[in-house]
C-alpha atoms as a PDB file:
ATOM      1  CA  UNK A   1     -28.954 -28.252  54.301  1.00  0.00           C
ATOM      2  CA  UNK A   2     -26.518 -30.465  52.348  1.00  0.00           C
ATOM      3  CA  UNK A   3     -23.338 -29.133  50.436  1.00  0.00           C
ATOM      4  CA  UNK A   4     -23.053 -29.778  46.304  1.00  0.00           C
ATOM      5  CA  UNK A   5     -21.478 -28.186  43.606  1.00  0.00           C
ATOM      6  CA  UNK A   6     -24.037 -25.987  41.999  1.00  0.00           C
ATOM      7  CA  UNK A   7     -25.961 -27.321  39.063  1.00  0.00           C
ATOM      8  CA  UNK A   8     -28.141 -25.736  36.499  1.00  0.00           C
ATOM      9  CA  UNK A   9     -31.325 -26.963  37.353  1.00  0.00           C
ATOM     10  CA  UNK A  10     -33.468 -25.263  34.957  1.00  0.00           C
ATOM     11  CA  UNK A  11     -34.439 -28.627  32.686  1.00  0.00           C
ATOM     12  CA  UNK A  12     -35.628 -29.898  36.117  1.00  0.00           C
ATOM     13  CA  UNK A  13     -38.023 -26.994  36.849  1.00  0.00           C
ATOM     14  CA  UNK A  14     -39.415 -26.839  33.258  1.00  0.00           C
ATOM     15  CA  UNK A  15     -39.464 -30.829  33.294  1.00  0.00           C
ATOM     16  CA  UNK A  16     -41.219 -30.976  36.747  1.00  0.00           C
ATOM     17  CA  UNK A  17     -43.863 -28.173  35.270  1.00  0.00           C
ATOM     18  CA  UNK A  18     -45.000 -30.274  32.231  1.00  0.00           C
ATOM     19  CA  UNK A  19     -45.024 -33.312  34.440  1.00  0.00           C
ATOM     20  CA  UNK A  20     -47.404 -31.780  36.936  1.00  0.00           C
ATOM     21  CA  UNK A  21     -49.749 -30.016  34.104  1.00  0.00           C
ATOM     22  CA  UNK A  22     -49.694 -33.496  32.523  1.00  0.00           C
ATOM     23  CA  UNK A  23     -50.737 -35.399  35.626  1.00  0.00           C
ATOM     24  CA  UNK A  24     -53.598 -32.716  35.725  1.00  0.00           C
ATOM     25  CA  UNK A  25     -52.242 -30.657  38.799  1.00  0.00           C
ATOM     26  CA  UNK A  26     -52.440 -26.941  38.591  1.00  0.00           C
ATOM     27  CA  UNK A  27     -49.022 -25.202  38.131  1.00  0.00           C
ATOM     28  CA  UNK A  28     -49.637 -21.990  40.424  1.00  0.00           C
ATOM     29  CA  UNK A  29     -49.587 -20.609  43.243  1.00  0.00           C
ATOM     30  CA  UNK A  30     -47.673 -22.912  46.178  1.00  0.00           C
ATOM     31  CA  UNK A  31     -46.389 -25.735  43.514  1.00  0.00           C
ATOM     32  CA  UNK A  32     -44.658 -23.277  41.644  1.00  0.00           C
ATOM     33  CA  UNK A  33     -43.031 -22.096  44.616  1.00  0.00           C
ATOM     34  CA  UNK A  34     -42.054 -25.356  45.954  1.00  0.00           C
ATOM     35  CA  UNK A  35     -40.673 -26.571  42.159  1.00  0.00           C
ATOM     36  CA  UNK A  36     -39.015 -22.603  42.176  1.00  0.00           C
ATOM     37  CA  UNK A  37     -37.759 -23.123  45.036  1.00  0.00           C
ATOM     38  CA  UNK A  38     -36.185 -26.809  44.943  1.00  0.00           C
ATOM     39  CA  UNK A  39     -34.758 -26.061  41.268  1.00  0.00           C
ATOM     40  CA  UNK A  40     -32.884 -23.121  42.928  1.00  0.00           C
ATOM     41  CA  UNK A  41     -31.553 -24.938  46.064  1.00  0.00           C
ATOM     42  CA  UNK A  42     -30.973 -28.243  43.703  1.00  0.00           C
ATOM     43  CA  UNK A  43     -32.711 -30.800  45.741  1.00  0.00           C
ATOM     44  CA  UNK A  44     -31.337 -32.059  49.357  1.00  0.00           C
ATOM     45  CA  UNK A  45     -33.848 -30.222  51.568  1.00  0.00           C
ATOM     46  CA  UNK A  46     -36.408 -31.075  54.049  1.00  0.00           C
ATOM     47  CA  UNK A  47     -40.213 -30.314  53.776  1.00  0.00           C
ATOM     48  CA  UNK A  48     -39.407 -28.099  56.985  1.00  0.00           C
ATOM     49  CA  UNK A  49     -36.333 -26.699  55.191  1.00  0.00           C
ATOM     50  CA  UNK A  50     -38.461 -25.765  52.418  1.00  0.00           C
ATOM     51  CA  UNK A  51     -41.389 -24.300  53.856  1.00  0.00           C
ATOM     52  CA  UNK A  52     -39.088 -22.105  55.973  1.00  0.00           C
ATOM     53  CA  UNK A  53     -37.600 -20.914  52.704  1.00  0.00           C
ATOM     54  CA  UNK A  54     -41.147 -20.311  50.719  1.00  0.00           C
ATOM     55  CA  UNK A  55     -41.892 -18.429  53.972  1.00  0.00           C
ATOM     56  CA  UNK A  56     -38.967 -16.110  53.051  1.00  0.00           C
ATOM     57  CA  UNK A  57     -39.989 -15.456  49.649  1.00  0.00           C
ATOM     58  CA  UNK A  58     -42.317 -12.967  48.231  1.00  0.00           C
ATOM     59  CA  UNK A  59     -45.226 -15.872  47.435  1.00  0.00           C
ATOM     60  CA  UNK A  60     -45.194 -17.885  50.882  1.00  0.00           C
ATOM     61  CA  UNK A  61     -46.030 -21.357  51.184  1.00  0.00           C
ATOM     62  CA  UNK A  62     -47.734 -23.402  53.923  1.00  0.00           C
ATOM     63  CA  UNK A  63     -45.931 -26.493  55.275  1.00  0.00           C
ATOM     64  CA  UNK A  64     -49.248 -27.971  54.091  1.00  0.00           C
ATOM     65  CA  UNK A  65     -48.902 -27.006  50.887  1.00  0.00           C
ATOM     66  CA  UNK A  66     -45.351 -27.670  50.859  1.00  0.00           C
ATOM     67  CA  UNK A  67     -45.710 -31.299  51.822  1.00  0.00           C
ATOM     68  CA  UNK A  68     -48.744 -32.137  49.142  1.00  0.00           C
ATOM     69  CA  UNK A  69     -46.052 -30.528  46.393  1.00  0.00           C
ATOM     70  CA  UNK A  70     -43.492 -33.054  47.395  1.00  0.00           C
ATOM     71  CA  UNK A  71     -45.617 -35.764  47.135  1.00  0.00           C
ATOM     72  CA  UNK A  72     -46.712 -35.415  43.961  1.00  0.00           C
ATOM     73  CA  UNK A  73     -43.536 -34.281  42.776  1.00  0.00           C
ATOM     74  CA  UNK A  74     -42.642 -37.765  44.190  1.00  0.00           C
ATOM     75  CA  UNK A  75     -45.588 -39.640  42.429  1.00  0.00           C
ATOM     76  CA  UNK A  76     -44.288 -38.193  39.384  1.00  0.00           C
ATOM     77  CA  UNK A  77     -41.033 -39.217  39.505  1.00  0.00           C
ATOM     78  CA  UNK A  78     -39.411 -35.874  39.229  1.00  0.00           C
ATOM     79  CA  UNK A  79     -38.415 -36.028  43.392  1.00  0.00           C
ATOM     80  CA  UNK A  80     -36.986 -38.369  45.402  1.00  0.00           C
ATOM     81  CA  UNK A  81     -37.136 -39.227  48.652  1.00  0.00           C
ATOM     82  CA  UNK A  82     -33.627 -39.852  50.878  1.00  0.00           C
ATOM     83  CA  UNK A  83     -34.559 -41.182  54.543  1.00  0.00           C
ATOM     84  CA  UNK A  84     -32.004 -40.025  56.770  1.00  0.00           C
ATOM     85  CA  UNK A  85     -33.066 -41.000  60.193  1.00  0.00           C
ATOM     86  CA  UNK A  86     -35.165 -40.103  62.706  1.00  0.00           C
ATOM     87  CA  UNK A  87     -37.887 -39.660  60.737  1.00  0.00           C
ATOM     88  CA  UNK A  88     -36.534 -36.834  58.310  1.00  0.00           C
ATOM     89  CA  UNK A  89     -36.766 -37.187  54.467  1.00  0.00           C
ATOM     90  CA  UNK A  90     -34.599 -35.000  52.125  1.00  0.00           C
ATOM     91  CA  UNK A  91     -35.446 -34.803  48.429  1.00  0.00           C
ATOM     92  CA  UNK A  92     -33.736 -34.991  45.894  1.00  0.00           C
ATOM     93  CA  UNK A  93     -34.172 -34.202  42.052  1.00  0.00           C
ATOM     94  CA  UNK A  94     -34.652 -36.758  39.834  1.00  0.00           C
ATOM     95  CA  UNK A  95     -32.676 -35.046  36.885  1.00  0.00           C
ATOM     96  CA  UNK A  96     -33.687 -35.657  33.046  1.00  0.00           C
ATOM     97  CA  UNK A  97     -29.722 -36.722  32.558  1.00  0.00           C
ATOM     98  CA  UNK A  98     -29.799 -39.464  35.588  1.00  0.00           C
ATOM     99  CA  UNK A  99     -27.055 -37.764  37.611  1.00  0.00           C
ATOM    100  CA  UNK A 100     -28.009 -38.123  41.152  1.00  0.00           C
ATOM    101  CA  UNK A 101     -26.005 -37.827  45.222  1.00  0.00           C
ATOM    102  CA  UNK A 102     -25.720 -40.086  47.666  1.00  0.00           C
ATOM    103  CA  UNK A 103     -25.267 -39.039  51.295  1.00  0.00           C
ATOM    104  CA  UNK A 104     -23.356 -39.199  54.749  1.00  0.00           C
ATOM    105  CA  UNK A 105     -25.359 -38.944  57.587  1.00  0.00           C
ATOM    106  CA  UNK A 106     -24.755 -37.549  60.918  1.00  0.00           C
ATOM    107  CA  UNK A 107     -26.524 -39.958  63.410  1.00  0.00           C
ATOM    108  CA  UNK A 108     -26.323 -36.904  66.437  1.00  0.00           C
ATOM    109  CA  UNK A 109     -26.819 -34.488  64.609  1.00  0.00           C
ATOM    110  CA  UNK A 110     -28.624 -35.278  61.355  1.00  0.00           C
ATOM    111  CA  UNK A 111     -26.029 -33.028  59.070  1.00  0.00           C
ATOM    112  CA  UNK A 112     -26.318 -34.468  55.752  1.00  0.00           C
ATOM    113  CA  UNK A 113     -23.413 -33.970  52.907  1.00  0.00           C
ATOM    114  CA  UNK A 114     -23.464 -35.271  49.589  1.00  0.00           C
ATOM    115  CA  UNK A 115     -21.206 -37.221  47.404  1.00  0.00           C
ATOM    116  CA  UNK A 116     -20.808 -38.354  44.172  1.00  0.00           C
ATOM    117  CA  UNK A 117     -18.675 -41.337  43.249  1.00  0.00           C
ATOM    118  CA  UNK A 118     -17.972 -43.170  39.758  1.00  0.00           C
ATOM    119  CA  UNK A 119     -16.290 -46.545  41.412  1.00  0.00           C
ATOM    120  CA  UNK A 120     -19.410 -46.746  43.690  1.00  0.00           C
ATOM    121  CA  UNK A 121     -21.787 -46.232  40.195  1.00  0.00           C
ATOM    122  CA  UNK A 122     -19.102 -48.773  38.413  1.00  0.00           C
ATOM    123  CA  UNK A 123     -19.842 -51.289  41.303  1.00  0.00           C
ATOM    124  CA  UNK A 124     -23.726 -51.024  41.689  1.00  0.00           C
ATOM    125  CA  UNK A 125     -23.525 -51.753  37.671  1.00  0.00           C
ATOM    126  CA  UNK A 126     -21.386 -54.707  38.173  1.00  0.00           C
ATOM    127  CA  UNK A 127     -24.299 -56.028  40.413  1.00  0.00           C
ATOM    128  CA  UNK A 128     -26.879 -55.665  38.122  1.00  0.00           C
ATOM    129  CA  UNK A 129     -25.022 -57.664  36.038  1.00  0.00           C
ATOM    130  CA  UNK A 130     -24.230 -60.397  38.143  1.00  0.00           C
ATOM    131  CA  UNK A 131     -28.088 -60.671  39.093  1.00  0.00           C
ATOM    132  CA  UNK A 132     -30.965 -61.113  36.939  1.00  0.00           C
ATOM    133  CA  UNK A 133     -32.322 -57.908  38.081  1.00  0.00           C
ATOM    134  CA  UNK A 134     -32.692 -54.280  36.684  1.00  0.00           C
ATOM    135  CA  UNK A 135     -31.725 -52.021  38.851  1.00  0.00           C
ATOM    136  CA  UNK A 136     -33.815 -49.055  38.183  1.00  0.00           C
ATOM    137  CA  UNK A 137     -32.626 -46.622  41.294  1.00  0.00           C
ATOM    138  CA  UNK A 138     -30.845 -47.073  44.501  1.00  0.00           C
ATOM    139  CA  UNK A 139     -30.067 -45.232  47.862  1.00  0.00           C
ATOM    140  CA  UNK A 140     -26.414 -44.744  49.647  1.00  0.00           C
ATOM    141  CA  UNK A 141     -26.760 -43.498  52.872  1.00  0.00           C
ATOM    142  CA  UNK A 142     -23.645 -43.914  55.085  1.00  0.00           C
ATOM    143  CA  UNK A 143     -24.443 -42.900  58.549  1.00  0.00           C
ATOM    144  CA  UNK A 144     -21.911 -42.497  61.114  1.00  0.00           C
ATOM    145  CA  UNK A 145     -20.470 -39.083  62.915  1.00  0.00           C
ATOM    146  CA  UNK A 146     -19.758 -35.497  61.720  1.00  0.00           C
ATOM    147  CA  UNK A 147     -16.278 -34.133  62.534  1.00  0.00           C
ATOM    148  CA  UNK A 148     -18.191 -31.606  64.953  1.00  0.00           C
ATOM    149  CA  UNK A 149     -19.761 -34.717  66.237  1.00  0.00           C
ATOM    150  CA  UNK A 150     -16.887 -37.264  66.319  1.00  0.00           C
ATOM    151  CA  UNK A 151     -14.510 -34.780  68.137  1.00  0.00           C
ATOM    152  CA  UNK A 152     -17.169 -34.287  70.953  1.00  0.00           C
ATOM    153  CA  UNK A 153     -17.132 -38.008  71.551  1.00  0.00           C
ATOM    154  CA  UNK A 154     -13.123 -37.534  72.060  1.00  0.00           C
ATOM    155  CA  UNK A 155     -13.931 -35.445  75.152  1.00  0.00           C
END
């Protein structure tokens, strides 16, 4: 799973709650899991990732149900989707304040960290301003090799 500085996520939870009972979805049972469970990790996880963690938990959740969560969570526009290669999505939160990661990928090994960075923010804004768009989200994925990774290549 990635690495981030802990954030209180519980506006996200309560915010993804009211967004599902106001789309008409039922809060219980495996969506209130999955939203438990991504508010306490703070986004950055897998569907597998998740499902293995519901399993864990006292109320388990089916891949299934796991999956159908994140989808809506995603139609809502309360998740996000990060494609990371090979076929893997990690989601993130889409937090009420707008703060969001961006992410280095492993391309051996798929380890995913997170970063944050205000000249990188500063520069997609000075974009937007050059074009007659309105950039409403964007993705940073740099993909390359893990330490663990690029010192194996040395060998």
């Amino acid at each position: 799973m990635s690495t981030d500085v802990a954030r209180d996520n519980g506006d996200w939870i309560e915010e993804a709650h009211r967004a599902l009972a106001a789309g008409g979805h039922r809060t219980g049972g495996a969506r209130t899991v999955v939203v438990e469970l991504l508010g306490r990790v703070g986004g950055g996880v897998t569907a597998q990732e998740l499902a293995m963690l519901a399993q864990q938990g006292p109320r388990p959740a089916s891949l299934a149900s796991v999956y159908r969560t994140l989808g809506i969570l995603v139609d809502l526009g309360r998740l996000h989707p990060v494609d990371v290669g090979n076929g893997i999505a990690r989601y993130e939160l889409v937090l009420p304040d707008g703060q969001h990661r961006h992410h280095v990928v492993c391309r051996r090994c798929a380890r995913t960290d997170v970063f944050e960075d205000e000249p990188l923010e500063e520069a997609i804004h000075a974009v937007e301003q050059r074009t007659p768009f309105v950039v409403e989200t964007h993705d940073v994925v740099l993909r390359g090799l893990c330490p663990d990774c690029a010192h194996d290549d040395g060998d």
